[in-house]
C-alpha atoms as a PDB file:
ATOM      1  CA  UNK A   1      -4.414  -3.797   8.575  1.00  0.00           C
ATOM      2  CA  UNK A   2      -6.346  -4.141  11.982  1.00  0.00           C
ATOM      3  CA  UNK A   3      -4.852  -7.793  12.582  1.00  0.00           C
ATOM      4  CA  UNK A   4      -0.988  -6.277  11.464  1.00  0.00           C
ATOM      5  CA  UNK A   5      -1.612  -3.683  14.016  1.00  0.00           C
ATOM      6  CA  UNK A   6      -2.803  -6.077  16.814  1.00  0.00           C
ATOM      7  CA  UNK A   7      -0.717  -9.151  16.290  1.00  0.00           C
ATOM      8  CA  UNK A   8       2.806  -9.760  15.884  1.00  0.00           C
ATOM      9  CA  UNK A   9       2.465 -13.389  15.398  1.00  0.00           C
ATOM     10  CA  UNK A  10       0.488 -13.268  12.536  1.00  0.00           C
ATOM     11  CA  UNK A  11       1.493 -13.874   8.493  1.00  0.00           C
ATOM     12  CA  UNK A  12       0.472 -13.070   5.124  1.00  0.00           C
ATOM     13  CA  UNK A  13      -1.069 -16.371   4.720  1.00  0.00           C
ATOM     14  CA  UNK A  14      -3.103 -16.012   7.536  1.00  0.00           C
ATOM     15  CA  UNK A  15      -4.598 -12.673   6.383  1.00  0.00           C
ATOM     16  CA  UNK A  16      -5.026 -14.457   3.153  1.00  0.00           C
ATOM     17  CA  UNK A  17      -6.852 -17.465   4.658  1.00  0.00           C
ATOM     18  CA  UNK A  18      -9.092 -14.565   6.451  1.00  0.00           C
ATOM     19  CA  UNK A  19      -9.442 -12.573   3.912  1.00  0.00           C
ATOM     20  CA  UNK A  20     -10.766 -15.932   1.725  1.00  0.00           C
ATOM     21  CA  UNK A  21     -13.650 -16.330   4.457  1.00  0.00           C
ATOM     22  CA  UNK A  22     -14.417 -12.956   4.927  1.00  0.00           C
ATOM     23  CA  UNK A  23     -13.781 -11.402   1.287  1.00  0.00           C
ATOM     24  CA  UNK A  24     -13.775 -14.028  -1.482  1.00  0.00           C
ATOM     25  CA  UNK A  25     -12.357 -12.937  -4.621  1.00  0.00           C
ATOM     26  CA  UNK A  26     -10.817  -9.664  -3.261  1.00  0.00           C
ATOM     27  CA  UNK A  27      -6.977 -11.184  -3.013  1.00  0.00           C
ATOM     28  CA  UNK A  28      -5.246  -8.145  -4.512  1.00  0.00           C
ATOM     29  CA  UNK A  29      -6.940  -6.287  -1.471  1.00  0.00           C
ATOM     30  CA  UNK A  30      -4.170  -8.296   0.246  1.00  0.00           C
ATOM     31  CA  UNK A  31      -1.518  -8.192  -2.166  1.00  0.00           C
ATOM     32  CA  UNK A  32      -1.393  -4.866  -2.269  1.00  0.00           C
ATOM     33  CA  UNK A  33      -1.146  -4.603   1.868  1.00  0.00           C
ATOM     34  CA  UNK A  34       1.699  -6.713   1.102  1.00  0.00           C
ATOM     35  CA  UNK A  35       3.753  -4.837  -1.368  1.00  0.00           C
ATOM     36  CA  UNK A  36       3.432  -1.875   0.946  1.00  0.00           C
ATOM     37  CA  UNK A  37       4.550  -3.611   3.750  1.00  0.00           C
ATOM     38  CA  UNK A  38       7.693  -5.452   1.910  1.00  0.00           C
ATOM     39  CA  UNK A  39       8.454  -2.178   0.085  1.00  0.00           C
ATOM     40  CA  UNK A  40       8.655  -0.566   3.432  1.00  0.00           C
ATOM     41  CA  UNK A  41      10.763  -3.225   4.850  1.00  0.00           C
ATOM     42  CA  UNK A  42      13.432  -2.929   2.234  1.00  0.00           C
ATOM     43  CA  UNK A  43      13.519   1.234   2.279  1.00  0.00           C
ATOM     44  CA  UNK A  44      14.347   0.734   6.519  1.00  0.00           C
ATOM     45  CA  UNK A  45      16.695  -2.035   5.815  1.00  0.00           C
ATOM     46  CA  UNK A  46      18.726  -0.055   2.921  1.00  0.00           C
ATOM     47  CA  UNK A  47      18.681   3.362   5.218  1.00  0.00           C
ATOM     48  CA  UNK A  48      19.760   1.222   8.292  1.00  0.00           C
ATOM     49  CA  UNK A  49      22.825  -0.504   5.830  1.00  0.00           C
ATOM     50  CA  UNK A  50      23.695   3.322   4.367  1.00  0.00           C
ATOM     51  CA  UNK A  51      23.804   4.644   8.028  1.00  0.00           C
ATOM     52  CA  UNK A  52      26.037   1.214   8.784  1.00  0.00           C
ATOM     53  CA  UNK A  53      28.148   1.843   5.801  1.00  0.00           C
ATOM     54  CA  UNK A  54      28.809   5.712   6.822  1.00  0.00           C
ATOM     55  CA  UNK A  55      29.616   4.305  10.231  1.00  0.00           C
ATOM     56  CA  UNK A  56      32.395   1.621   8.875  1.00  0.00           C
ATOM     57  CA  UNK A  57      34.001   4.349   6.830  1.00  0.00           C
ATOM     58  CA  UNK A  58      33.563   7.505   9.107  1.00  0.00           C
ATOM     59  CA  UNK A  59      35.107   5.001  11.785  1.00  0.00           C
ATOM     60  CA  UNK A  60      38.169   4.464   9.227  1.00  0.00           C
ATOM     61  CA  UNK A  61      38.521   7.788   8.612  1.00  0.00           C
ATOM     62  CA  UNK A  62      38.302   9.170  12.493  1.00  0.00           C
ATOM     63  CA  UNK A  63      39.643   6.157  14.485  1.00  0.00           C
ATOM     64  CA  UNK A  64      38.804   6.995  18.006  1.00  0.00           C
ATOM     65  CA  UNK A  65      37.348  10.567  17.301  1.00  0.00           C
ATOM     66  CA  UNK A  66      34.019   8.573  16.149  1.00  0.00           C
ATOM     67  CA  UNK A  67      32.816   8.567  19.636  1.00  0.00           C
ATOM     68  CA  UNK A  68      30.067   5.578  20.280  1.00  0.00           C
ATOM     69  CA  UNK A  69      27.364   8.795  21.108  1.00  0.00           C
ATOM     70  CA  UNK A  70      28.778  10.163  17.362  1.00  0.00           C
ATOM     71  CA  UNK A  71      28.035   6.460  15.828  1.00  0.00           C
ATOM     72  CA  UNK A  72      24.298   6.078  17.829  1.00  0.00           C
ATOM     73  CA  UNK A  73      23.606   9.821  16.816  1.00  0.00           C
ATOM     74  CA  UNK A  74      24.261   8.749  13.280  1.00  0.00           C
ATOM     75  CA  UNK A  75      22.115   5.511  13.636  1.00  0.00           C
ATOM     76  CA  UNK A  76      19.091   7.511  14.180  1.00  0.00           C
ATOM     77  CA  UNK A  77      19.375   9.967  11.645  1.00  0.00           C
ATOM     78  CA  UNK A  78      17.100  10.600   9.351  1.00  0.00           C
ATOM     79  CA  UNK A  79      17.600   9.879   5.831  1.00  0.00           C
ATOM     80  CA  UNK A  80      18.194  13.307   4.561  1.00  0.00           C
ATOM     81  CA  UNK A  81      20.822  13.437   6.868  1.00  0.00           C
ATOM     82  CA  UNK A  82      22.738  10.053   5.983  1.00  0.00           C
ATOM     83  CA  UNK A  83      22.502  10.880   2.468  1.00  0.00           C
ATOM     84  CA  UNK A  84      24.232  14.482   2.798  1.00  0.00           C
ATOM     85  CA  UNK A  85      26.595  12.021   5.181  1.00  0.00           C
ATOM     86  CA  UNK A  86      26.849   9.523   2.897  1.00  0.00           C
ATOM     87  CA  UNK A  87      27.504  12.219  -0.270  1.00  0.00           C
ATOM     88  CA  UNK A  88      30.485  13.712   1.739  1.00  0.00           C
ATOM     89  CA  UNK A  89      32.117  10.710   3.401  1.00  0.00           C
ATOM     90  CA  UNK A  90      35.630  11.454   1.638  1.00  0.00           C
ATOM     91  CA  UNK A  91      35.409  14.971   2.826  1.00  0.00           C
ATOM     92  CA  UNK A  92      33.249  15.858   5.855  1.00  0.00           C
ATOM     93  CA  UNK A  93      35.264  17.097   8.900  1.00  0.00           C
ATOM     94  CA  UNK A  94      34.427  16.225  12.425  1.00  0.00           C
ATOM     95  CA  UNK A  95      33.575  19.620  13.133  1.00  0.00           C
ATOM     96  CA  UNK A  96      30.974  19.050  10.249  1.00  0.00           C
ATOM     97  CA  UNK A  97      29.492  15.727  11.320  1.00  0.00           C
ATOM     98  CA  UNK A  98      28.958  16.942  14.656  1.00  0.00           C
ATOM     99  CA  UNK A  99      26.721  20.066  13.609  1.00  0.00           C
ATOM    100  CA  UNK A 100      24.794  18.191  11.295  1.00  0.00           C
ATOM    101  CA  UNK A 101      24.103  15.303  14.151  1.00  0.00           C
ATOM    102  CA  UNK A 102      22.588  17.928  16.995  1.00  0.00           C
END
């Protein structure tokens, strides 16, 4: 975890190689680390494709009325937020978005 936190440049096979030297026989150690980190990866990069999605169909919906500050607003909601967004695409009124983005 140290070496994720203080390089950028480094990979899973290079913690594994370490972790070889320093830990033999304690792999899943690793793995594990791993999973997290790939299962974390995919959560971000579905919320950041919902919060695109919302944004291609709001913008469909609202033509010019979806403001670019509207569309960054709803780029860094949170989640609980893009799913009541996301629920209520068909039917949310400006009026609405813009109260729930403050």
């Amino acid at each position: 975890i140290y070496l994720l936190n203080v390089r950028e440049d480094i990979t899973i096979e290079d913690i594994l190689k370490v972790q070889k030297e320093i830990m033999p026989g304690r792999g899943e150690i690793v793995m594990t680390i791993a999973e997290k980190l790939r299962n974390e990866g995919m959560e971000k990069g579905k919320l950041e494709g919902e919060r695109e999605f919302a944004i291609r169909i709001l913008n469909k919906r609202f033509g010019n009325e979806l403001t670019q500050e509207i569309k960054d607003k709803i780029r860094k909601a949170d989640e609980k937020t893009i799913d009541y967004i996301g629920d209520n695409l068909l039917e949310i009124t400006m009026e609405e978005l813009k109260e729930i983005l403050k």
